[in-house]
PDB file of N, CA and C in Angstrom:
ATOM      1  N   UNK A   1      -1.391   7.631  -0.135  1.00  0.00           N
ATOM      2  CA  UNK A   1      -0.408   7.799  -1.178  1.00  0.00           C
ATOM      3  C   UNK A   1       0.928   8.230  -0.578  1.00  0.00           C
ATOM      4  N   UNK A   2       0.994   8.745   0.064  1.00  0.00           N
ATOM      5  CA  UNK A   2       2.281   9.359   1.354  1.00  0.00           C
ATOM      6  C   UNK A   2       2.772   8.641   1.667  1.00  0.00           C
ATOM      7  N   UNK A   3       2.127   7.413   2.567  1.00  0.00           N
ATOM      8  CA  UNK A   3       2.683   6.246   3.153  1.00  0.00           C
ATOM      9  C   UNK A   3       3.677   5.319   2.128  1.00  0.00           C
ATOM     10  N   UNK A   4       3.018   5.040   1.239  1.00  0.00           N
ATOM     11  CA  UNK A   4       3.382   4.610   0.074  1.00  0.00           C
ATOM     12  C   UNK A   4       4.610   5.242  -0.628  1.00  0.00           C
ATOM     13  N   UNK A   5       4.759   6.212  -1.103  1.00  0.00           N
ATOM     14  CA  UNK A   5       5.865   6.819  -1.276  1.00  0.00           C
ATOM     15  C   UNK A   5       6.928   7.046  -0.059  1.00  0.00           C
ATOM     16  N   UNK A   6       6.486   7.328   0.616  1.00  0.00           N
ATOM     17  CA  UNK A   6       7.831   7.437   1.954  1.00  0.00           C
ATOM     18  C   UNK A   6       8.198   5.667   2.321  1.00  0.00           C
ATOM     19  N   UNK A   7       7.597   5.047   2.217  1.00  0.00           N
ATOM     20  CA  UNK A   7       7.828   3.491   2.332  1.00  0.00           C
ATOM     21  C   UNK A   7       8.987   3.243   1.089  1.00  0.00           C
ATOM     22  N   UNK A   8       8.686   3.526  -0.371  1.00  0.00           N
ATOM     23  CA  UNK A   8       9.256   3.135  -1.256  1.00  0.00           C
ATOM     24  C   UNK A   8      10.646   3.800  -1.083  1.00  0.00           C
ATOM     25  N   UNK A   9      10.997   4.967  -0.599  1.00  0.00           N
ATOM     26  CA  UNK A   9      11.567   5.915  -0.745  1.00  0.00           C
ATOM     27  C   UNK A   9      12.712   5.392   0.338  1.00  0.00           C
ATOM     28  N   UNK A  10      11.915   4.223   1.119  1.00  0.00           N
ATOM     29  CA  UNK A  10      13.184   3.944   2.625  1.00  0.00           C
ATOM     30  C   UNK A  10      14.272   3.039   2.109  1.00  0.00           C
ATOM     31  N   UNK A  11      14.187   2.563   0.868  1.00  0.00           N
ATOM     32  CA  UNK A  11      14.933   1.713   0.434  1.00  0.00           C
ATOM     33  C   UNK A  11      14.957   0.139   0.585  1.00  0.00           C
ATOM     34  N   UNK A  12      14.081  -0.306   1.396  1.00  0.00           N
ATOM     35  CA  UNK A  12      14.259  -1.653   1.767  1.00  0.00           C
ATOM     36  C   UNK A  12      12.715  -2.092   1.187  1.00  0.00           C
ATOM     37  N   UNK A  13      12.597  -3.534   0.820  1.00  0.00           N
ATOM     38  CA  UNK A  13      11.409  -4.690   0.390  1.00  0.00           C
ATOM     39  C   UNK A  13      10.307  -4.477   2.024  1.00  0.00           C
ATOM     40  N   UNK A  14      11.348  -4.964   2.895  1.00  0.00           N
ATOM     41  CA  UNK A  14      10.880  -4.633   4.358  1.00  0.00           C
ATOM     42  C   UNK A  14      10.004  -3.702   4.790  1.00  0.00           C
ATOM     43  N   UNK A  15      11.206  -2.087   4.926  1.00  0.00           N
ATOM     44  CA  UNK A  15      10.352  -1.170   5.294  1.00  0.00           C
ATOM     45  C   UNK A  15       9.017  -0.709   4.094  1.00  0.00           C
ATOM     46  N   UNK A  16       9.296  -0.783   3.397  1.00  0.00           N
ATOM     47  CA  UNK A  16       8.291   0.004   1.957  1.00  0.00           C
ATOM     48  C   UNK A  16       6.977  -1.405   2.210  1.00  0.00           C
ATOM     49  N   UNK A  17       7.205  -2.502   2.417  1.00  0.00           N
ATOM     50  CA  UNK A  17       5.687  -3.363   2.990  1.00  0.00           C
ATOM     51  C   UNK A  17       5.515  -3.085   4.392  1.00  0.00           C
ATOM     52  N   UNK A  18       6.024  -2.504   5.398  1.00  0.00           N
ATOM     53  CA  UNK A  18       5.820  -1.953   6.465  1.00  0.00           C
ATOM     54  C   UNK A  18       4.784  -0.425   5.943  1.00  0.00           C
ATOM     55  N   UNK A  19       5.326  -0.019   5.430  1.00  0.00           N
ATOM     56  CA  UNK A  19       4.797   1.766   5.077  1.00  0.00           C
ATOM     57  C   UNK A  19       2.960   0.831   4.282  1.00  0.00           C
ATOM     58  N   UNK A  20       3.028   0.054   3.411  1.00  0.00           N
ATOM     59  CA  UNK A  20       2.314  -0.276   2.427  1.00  0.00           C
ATOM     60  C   UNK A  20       0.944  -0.376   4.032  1.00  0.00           C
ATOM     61  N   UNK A  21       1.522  -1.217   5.015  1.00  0.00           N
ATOM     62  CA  UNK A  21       0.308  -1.677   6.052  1.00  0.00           C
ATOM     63  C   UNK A  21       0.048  -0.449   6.666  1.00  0.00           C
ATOM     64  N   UNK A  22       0.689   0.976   6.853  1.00  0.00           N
ATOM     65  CA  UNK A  22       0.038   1.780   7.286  1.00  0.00           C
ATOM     66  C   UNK A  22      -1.098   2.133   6.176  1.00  0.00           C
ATOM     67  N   UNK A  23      -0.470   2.484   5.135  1.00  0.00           N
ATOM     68  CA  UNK A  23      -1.256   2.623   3.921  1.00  0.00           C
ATOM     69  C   UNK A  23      -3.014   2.157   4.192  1.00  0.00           C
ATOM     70  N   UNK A  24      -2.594   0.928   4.497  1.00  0.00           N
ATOM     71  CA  UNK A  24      -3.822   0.071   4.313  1.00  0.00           C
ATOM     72  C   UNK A  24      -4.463   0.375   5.623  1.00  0.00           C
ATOM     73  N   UNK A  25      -4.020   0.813   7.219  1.00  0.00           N
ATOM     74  CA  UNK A  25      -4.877   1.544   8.176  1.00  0.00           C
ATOM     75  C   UNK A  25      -5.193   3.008   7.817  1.00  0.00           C
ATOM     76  N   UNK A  26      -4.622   3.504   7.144  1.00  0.00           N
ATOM     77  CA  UNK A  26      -5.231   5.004   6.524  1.00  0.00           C
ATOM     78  C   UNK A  26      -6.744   4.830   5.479  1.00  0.00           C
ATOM     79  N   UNK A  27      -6.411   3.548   4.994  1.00  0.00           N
ATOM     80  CA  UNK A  27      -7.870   3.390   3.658  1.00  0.00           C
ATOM     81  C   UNK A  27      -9.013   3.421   4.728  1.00  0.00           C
ATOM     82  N   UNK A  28      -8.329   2.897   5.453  1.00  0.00           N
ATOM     83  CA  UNK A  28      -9.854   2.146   6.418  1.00  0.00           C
ATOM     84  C   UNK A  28     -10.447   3.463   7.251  1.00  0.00           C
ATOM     85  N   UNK A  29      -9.375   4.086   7.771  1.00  0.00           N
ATOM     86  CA  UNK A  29      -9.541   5.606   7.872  1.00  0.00           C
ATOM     87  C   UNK A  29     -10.460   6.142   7.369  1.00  0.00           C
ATOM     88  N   UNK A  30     -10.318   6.323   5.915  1.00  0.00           N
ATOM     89  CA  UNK A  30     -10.824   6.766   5.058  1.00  0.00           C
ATOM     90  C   UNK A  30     -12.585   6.495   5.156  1.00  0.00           C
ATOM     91  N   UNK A  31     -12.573   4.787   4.603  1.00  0.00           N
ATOM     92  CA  UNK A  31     -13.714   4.418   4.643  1.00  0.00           C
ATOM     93  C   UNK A  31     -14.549   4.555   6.159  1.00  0.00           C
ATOM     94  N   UNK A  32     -13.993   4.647   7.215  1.00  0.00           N
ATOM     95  CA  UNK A  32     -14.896   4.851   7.940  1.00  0.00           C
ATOM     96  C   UNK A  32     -15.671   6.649   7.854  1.00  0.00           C
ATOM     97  N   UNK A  33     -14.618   7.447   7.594  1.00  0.00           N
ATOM     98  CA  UNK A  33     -14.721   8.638   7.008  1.00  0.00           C
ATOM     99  C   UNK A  33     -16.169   8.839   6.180  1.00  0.00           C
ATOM    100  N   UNK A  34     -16.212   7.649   5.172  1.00  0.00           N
ATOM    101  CA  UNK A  34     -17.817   7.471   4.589  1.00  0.00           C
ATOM    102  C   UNK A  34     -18.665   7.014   5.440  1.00  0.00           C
ATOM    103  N   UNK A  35     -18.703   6.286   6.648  1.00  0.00           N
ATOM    104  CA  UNK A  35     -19.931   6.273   7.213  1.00  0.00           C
ATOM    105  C   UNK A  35     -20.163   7.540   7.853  1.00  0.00           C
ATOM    106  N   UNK A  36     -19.200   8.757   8.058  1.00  0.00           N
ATOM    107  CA  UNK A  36     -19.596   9.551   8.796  1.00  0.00           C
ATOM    108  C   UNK A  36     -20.313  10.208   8.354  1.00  0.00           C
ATOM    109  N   UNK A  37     -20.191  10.669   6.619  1.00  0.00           N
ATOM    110  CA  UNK A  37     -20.139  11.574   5.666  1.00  0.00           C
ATOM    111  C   UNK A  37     -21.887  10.815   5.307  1.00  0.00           C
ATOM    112  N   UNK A  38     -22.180   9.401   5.326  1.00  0.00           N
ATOM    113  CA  UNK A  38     -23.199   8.709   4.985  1.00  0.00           C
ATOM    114  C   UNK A  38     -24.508   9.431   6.177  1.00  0.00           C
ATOM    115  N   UNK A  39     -23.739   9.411   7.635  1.00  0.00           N
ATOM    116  CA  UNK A  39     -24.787   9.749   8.152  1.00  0.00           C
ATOM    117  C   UNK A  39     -25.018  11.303   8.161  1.00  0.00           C
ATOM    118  N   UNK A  40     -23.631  11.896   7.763  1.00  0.00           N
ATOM    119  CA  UNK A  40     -24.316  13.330   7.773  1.00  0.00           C
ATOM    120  C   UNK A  40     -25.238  13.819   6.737  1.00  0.00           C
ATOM    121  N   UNK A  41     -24.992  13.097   5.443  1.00  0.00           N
ATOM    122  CA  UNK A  41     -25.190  13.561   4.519  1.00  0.00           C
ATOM    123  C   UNK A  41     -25.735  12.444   3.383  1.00  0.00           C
ATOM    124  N   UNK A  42     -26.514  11.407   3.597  1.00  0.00           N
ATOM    125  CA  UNK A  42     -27.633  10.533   2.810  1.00  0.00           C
ATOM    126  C   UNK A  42     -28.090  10.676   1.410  1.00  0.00           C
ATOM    127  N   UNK A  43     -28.279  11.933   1.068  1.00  0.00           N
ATOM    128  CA  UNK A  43     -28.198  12.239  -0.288  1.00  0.00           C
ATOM    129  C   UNK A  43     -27.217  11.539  -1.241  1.00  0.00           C
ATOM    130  N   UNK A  44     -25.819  11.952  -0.092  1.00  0.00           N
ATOM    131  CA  UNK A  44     -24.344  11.611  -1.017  1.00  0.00           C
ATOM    132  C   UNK A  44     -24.587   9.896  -0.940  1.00  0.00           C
ATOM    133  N   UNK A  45     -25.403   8.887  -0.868  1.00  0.00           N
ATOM    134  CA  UNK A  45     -24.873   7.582  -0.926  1.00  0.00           C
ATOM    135  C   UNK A  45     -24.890   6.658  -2.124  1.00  0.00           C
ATOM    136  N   UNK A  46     -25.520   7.164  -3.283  1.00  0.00           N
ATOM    137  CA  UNK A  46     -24.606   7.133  -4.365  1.00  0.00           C
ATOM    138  C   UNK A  46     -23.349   7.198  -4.820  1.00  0.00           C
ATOM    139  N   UNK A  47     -22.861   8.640  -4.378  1.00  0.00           N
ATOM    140  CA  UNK A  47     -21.332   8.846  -4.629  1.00  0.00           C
ATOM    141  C   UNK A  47     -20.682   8.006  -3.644  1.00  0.00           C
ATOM    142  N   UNK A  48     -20.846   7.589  -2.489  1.00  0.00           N
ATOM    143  CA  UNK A  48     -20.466   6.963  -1.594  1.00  0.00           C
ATOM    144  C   UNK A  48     -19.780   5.695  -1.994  1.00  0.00           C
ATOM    145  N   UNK A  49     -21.272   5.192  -2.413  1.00  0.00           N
ATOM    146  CA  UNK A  49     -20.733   3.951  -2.440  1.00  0.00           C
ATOM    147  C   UNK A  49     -19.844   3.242  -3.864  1.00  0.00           C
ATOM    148  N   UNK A  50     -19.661   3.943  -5.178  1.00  0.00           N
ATOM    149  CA  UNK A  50     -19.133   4.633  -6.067  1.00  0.00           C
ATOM    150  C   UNK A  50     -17.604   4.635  -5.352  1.00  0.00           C
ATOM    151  N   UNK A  51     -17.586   5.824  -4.678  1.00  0.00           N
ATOM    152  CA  UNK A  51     -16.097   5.555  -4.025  1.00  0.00           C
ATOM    153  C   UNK A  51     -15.697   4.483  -3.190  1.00  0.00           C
ATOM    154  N   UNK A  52     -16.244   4.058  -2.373  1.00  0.00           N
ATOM    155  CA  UNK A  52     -16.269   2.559  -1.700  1.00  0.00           C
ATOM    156  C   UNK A  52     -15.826   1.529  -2.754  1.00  0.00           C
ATOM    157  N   UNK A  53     -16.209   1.082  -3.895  1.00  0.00           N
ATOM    158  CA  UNK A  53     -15.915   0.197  -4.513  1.00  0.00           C
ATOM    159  C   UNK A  53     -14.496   0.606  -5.193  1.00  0.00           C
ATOM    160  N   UNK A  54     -13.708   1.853  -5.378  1.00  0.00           N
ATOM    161  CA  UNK A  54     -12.492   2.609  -5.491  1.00  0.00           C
ATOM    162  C   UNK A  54     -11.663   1.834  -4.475  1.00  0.00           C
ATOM    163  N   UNK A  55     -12.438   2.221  -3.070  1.00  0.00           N
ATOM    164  CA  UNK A  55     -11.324   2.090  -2.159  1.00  0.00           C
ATOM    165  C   UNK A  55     -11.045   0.640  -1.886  1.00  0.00           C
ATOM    166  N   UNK A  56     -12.000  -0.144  -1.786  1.00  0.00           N
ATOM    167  CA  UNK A  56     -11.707  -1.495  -2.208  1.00  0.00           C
ATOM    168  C   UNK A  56     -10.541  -1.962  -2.799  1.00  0.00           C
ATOM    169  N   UNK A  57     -11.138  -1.842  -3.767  1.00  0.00           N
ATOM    170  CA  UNK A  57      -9.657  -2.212  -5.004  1.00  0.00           C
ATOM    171  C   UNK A  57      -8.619  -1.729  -4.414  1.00  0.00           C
ATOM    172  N   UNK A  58      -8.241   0.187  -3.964  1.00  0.00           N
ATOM    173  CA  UNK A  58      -7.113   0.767  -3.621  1.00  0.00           C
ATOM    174  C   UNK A  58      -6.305  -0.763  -2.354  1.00  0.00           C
ATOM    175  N   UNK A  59      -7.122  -0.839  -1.456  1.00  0.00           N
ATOM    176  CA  UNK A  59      -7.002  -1.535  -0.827  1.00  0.00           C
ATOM    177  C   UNK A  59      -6.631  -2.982  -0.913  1.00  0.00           C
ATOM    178  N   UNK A  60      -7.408  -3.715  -1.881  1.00  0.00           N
ATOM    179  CA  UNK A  60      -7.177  -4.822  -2.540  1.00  0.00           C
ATOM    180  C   UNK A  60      -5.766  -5.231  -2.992  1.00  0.00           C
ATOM    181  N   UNK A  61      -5.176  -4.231  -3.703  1.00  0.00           N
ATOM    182  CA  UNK A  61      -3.985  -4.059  -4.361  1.00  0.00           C
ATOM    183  C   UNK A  61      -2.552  -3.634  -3.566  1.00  0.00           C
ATOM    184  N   UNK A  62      -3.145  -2.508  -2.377  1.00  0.00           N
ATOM    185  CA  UNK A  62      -2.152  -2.444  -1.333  1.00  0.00           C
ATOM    186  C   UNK A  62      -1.600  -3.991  -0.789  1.00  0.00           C
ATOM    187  N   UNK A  63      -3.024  -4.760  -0.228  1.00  0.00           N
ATOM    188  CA  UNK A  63      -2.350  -6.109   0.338  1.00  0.00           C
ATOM    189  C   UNK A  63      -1.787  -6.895  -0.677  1.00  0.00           C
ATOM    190  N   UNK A  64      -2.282  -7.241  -1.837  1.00  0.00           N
ATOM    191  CA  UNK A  64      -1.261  -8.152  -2.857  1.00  0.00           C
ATOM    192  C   UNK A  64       0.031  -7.002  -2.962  1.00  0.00           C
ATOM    193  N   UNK A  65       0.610  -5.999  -3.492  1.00  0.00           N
ATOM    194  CA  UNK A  65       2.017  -5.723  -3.174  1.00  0.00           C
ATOM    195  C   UNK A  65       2.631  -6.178  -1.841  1.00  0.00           C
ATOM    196  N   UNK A  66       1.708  -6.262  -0.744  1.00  0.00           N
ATOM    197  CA  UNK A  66       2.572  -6.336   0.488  1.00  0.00           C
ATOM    198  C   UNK A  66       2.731  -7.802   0.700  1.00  0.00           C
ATOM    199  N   UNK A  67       1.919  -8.255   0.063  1.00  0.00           N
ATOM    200  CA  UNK A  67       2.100  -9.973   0.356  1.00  0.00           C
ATOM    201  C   UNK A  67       3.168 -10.468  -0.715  1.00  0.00           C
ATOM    202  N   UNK A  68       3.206 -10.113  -2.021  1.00  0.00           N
ATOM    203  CA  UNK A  68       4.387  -9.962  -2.822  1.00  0.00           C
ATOM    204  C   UNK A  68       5.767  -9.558  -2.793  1.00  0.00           C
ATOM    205  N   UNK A  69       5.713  -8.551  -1.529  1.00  0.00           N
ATOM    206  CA  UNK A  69       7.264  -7.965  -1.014  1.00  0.00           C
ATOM    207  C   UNK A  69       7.573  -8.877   0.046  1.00  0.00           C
ATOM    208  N   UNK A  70       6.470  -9.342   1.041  1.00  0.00           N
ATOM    209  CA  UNK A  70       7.253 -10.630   2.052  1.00  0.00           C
ATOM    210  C   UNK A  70       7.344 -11.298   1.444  1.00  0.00           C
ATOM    211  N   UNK A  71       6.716 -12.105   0.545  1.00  0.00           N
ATOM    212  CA  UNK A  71       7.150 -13.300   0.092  1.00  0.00           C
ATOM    213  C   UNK A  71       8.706 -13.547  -0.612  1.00  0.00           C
ATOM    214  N   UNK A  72       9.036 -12.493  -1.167  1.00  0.00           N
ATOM    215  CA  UNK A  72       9.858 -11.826  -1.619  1.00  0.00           C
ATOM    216  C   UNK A  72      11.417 -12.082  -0.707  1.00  0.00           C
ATOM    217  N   UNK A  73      10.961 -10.960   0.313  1.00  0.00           N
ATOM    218  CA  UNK A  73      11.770 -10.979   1.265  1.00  0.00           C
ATOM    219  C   UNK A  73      12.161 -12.249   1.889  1.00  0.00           C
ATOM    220  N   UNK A  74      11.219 -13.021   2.473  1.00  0.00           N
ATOM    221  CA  UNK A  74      11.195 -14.436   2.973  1.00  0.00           C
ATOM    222  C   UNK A  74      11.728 -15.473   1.660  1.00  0.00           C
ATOM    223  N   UNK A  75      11.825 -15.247   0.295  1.00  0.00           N
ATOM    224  CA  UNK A  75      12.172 -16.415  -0.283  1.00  0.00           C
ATOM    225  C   UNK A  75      14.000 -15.816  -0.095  1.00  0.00           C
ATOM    226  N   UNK A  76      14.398 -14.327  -0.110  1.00  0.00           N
ATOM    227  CA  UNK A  76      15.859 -13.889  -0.089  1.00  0.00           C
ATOM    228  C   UNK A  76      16.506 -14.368   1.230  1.00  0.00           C
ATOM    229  N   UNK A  77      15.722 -14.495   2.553  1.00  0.00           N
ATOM    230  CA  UNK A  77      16.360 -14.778   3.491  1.00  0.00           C
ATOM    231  C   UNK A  77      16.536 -16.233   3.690  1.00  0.00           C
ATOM    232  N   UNK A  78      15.779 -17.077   2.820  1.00  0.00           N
ATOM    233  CA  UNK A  78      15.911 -18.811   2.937  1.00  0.00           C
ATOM    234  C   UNK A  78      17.247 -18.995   2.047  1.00  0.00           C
ATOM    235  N   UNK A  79      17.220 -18.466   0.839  1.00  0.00           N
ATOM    236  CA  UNK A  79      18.373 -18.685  -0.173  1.00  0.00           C
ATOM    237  C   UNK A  79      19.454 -18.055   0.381  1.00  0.00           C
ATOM    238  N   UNK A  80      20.990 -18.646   1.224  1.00  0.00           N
ATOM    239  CA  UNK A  80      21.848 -18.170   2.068  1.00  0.00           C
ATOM    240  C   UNK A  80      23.026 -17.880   1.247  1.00  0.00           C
ATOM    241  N   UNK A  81      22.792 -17.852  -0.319  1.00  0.00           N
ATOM    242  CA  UNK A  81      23.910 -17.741  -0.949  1.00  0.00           C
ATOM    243  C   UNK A  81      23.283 -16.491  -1.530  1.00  0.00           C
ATOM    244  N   UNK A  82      21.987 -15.743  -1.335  1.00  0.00           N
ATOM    245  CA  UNK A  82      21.683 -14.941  -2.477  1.00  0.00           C
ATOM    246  C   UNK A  82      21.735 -13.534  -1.817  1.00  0.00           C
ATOM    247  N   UNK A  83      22.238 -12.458  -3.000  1.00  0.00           N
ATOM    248  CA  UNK A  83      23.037 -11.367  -2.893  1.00  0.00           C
ATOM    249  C   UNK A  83      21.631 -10.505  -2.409  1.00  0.00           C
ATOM    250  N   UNK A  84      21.411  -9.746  -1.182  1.00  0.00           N
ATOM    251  CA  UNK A  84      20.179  -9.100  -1.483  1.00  0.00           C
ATOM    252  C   UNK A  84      19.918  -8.206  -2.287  1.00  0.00           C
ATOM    253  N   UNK A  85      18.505  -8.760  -2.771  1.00  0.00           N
ATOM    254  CA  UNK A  85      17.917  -7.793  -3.903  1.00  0.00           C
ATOM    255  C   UNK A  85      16.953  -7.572  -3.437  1.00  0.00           C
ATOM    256  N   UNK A  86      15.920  -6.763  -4.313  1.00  0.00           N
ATOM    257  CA  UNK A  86      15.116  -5.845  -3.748  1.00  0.00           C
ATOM    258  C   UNK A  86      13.800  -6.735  -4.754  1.00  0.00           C
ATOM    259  N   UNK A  87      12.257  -6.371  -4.783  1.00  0.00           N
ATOM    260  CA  UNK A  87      11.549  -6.713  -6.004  1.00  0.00           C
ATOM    261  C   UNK A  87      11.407  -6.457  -7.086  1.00  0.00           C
ATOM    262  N   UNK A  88      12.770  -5.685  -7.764  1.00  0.00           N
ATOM    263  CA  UNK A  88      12.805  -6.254  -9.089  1.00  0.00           C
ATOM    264  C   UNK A  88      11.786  -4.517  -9.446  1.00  0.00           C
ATOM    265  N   UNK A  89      11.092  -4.225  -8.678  1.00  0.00           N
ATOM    266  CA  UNK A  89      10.267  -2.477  -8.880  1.00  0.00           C
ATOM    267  C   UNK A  89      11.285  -1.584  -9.761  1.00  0.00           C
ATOM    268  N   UNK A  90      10.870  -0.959 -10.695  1.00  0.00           N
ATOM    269  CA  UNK A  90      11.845   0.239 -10.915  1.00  0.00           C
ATOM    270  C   UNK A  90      12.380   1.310  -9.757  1.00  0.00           C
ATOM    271  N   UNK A  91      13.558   1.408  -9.549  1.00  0.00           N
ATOM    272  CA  UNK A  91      14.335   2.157  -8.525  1.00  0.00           C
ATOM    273  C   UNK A  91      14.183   3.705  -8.874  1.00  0.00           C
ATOM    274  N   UNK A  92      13.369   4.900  -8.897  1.00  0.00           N
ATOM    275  CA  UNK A  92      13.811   5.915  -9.654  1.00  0.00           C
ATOM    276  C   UNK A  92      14.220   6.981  -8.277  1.00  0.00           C
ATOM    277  N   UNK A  93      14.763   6.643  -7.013  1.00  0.00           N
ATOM    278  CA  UNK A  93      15.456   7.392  -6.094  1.00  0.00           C
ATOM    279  C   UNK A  93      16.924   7.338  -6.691  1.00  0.00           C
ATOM    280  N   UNK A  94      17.329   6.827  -7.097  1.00  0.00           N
ATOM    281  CA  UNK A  94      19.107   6.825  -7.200  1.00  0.00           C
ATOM    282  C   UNK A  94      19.146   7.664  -8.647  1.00  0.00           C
ATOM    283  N   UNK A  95      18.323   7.720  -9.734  1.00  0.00           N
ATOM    284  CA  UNK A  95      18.202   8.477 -10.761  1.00  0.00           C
ATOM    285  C   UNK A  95      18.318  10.390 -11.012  1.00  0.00           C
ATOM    286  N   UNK A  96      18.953  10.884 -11.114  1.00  0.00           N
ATOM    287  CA  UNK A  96      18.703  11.965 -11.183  1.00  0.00           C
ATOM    288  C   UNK A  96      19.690  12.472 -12.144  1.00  0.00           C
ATOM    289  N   UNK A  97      20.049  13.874 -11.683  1.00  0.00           N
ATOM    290  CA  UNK A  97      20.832  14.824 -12.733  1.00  0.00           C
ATOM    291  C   UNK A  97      22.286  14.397 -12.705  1.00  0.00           C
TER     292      UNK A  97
END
């Protein structure tokens, strides 16, 4: 969730799908985290795998945003007349008091 927010937070389509792929080496992090937790602790592989199908999806959804922000990016850098924009995401860094 960190990655993710400090990505969004850099201002660019670019860096924020850069931050999104750490994102997505932290899940895996994570999930290996459950085999450790699997072998210490066997009882838990119910809850395990319960969260496994969580992180999936978490994961699932990380790569479609990131494949959605290059594509993104890559259709702004072919169009040589177009003003850069960003994906269109609600901006709420420039918002405040």
């Amino acid at each position: 969730m960190n990655n993710i927010a400090e990505g969004f937070a850099r201002g660019t389509d670019a860096q924020f799908a850069q931050f999104l792929t750490i994102a997505r080496g932290s899940a895996a992090e994570v999930e290996s985290m459950f085999y450790v937790i699997e072998d210490i602790a066997p009882a838990l592989q119910t809850e395990l795998t319960a969260l496994r199908l969580q992180l999936d999806l978490i994961i699932s959804l990380i790569a479609k945003l990131t494949t959605y922000l290059r594509k993104s990016q890559a259709r702004e850098s072919e169009d040589m007349y177009s003003v850069h924009e960003t994906s269109g995401l609600p901006d709420f860094r420039t918002s405040g008091p």
